[in-house]
Protein backbone atom coordinates (compact mmCIF):
# COMPACT_ATOMS: atom_id res chain seq x y z
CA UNK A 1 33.89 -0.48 90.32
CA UNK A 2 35.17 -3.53 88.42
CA UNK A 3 31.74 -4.65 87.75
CA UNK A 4 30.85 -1.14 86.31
CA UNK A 5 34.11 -1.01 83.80
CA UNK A 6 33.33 -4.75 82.82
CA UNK A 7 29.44 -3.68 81.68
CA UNK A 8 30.85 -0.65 80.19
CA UNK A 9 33.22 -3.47 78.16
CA UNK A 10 30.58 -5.57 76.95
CA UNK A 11 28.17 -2.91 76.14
CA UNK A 12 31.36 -1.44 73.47
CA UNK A 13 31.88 -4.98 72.48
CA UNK A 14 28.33 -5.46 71.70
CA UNK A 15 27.92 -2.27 69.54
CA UNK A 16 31.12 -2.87 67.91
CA UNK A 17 29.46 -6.53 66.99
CA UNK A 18 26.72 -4.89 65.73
CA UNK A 19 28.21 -1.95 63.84
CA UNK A 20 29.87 -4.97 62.31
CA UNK A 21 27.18 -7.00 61.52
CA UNK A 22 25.55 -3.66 59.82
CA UNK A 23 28.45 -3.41 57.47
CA UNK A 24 28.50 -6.46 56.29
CA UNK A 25 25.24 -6.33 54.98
CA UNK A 26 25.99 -3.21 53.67
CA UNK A 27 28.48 -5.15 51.65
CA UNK A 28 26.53 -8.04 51.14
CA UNK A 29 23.74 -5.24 49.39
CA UNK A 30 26.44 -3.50 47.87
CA UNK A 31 28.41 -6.88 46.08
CA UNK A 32 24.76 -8.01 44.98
CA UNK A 33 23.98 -5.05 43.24
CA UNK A 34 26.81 -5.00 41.46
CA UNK A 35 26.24 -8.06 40.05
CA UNK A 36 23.21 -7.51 39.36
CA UNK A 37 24.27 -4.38 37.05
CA UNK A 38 27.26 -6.25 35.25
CA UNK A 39 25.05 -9.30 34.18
CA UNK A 40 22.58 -7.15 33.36
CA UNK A 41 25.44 -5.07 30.68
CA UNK A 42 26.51 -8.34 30.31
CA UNK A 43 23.14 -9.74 28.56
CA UNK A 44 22.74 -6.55 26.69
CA UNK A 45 26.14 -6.42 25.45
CA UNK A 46 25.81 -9.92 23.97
CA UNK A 47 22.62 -9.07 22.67
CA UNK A 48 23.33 -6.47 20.75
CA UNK A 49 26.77 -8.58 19.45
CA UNK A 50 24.02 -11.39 17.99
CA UNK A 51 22.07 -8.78 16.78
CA UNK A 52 24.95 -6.97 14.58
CA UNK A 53 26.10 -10.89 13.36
CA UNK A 54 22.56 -11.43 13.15
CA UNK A 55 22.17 -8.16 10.76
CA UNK A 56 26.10 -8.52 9.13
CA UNK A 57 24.58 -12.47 7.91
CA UNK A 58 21.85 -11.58 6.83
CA UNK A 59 21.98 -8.02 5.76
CA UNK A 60 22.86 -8.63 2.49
CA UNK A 61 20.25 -10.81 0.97
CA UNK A 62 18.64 -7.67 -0.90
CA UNK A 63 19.18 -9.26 -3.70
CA UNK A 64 19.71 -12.95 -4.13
CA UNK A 65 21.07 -13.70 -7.59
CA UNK A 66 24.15 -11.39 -6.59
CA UNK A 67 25.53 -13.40 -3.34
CA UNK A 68 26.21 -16.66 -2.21
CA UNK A 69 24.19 -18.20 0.11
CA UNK A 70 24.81 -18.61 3.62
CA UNK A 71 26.23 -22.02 5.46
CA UNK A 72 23.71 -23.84 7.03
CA UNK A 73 25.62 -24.24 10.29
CA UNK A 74 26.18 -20.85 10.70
CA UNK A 75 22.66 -20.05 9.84
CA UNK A 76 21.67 -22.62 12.33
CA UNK A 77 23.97 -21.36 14.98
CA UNK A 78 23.44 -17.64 14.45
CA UNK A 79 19.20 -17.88 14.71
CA UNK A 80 19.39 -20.39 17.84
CA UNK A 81 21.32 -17.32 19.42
CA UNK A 82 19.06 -15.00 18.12
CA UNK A 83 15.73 -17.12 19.08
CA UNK A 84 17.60 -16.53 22.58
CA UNK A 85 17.83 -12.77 22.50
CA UNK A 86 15.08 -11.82 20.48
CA UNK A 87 12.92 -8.79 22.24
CA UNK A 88 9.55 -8.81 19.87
CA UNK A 89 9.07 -4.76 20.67
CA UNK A 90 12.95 -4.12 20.08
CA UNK A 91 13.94 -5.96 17.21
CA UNK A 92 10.77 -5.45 15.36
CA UNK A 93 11.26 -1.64 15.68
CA UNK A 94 14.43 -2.03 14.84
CA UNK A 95 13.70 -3.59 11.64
CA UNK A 96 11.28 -0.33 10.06
């Protein structure tokens, strides 16, 4: 009788482990996901903020004798950035 009750015990304790172990792979799929999905807004969100400095920099050069021209650190820093981000199919769509 006590034998029976004690197999009954470790057969609950086992599933319980395992129900356990289950979950927390679950989790483990579930956490991994996640950041998988907020580094991949992540990239595009600072890829489209180079893009807009990108285009705010260098937007206005329609006409040269009418504006100043650019530092050449910030030049420099903005189109190392850029080189970084740059999507050939995107950007050169974006530009027509």
């Amino acid at each position: 009788m006590a034998a029976d009750e004690r197999d009954r015990f470790i057969e609950f304790a086992t599933n319980e482990q395992k129900e356990r172990k289950l979950l927390q792979a679950q989790t483990r799929s579930v956490l991994l996901l996640q950041a998988v999905g907020k580094g991949l807004l992540a990239r595009r969100r600072f890829a489209s903020s180079i893009r807009e400095d990108f285009d705010s920099l260098f937007g206005g050069f329609v006409n040269m004798e009418k504006r100043e021209l650019v530092d050449c650190k910030d030049v420099l820093q903005l189109g190392r950035l850029f080189i970084r981000i740059f999507e050939q199919s995107y950007d050169i769509q974006a530009s027509l």
